[in-house]
N, C-alpha and C. Protein backbone atom coordinates (compact mmCIF):
# COMPACT_ATOMS: atom_id res chain seq x y z
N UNK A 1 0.84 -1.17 0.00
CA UNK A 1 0.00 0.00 0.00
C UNK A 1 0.90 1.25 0.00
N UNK A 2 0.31 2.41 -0.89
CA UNK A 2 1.48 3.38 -1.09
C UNK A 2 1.16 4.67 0.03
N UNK A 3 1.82 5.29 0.83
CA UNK A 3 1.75 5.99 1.61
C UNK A 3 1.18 7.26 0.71
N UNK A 4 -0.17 7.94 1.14
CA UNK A 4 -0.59 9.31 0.72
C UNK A 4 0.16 10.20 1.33
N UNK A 5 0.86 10.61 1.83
CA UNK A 5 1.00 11.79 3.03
C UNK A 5 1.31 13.38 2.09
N UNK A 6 0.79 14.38 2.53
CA UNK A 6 1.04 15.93 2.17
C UNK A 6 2.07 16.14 2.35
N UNK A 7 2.96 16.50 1.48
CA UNK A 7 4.54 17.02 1.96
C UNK A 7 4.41 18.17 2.80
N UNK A 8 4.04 19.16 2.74
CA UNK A 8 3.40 20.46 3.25
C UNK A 8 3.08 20.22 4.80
N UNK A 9 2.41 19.52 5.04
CA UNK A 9 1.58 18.51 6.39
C UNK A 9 2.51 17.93 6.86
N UNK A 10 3.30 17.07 6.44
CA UNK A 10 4.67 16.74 7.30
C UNK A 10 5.54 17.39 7.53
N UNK A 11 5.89 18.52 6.80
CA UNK A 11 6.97 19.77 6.84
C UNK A 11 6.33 20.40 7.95
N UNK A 12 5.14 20.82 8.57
CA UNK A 12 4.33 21.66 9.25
C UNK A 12 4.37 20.59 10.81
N UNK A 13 4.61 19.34 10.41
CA UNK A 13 4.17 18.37 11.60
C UNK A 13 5.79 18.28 12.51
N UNK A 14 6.58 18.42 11.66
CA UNK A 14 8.14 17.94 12.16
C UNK A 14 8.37 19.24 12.67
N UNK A 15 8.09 20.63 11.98
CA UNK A 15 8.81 22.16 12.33
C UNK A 15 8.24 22.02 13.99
N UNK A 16 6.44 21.58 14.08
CA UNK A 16 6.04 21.85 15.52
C UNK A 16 6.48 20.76 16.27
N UNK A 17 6.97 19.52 15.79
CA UNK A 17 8.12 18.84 16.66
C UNK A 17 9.10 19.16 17.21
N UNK A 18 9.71 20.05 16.38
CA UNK A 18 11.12 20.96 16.65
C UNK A 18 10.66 21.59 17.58
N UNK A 19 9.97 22.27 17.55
CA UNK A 19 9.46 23.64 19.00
C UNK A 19 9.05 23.18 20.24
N UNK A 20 8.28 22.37 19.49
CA UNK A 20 7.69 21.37 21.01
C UNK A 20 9.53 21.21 21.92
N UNK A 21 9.99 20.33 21.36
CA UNK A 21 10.96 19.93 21.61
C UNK A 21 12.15 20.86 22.63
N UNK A 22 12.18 22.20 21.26
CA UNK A 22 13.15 23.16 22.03
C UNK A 22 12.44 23.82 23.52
N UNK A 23 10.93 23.92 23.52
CA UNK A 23 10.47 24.44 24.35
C UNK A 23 11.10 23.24 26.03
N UNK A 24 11.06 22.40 25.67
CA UNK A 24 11.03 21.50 26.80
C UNK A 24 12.65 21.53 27.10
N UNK A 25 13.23 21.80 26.23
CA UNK A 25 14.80 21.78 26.50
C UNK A 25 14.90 23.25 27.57
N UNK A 26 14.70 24.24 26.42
CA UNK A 26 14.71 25.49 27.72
C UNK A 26 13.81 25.19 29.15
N UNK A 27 13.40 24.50 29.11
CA UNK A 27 13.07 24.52 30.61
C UNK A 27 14.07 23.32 31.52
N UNK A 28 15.15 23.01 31.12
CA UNK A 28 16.27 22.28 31.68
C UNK A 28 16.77 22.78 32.34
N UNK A 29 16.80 22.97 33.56
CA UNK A 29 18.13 23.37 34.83
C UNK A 29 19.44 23.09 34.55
N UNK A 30 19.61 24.15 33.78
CA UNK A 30 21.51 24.13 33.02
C UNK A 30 22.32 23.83 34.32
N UNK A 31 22.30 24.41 35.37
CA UNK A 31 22.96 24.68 36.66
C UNK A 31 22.84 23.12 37.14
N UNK A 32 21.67 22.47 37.45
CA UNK A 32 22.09 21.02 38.09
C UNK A 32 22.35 20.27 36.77
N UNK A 33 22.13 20.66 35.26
CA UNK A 33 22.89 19.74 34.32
C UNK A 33 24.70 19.65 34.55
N UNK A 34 24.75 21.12 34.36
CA UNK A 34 26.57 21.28 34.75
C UNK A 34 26.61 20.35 35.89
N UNK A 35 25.79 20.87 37.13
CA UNK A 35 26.78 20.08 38.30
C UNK A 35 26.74 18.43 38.21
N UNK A 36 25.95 17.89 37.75
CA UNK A 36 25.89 16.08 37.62
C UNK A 36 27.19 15.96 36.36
N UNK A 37 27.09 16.86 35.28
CA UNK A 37 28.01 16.67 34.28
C UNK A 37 29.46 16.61 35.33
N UNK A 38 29.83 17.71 36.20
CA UNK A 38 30.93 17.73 36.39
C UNK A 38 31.41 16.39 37.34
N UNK A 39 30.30 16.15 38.31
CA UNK A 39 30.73 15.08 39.10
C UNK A 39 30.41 13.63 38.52
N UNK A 40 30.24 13.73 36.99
CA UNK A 40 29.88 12.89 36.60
C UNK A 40 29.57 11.52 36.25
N UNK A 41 28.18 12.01 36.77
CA UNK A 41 26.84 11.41 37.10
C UNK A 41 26.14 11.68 36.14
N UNK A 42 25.80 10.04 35.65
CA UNK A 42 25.33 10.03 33.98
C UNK A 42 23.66 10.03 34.44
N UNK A 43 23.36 8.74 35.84
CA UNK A 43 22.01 8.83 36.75
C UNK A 43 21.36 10.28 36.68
N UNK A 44 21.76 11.45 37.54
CA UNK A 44 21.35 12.44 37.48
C UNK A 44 21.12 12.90 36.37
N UNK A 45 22.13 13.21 35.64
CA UNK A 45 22.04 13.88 34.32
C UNK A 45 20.84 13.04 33.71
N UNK A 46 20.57 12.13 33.41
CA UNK A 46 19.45 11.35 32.71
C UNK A 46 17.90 11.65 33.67
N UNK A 47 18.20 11.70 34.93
CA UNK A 47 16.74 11.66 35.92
C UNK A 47 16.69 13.38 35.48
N UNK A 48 17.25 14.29 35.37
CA UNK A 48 17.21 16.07 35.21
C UNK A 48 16.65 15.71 33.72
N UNK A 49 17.31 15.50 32.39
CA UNK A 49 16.71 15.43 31.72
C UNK A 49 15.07 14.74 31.36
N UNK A 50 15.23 13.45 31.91
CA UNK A 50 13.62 12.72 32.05
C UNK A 50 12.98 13.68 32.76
N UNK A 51 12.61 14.20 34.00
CA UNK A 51 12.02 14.59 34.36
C UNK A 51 11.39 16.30 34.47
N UNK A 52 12.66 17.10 33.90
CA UNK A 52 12.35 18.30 34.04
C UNK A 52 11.27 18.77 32.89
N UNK A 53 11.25 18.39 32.26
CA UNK A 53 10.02 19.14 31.03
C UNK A 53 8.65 18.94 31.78
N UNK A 54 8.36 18.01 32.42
CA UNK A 54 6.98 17.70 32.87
C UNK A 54 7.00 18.10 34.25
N UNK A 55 7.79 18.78 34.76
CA UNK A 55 7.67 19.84 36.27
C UNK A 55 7.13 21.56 35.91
């Protein structure tokens, strides 16, 4: 079966992926990313990333 999809509609679907995306990044606590990076702690760094967008 041949895929219909709108090029236009997927160009429009991925750009608000991108934003979605960056939006959730800026809300990352750079400050406890650095500090797990430095004492590094891959745990933290992964639990800061999992969890901070949805706080």
């Amino acid at each position: 079966m041949v895929a219909k999809n709108d090029p236009a509609a997927a160009v429009r679907e991925s750009v608000a992926t991108l934003r979605a995306l960056e939006e959730r990044a800026a809300r990352l606590p750079l400050d406890e990313l650095r500090e797990a990076q430095f004492r590094h702690d891959a745990m933290a760094v992964q639990r800061i990333v999992r969890t901070a967008p949805f706080s």
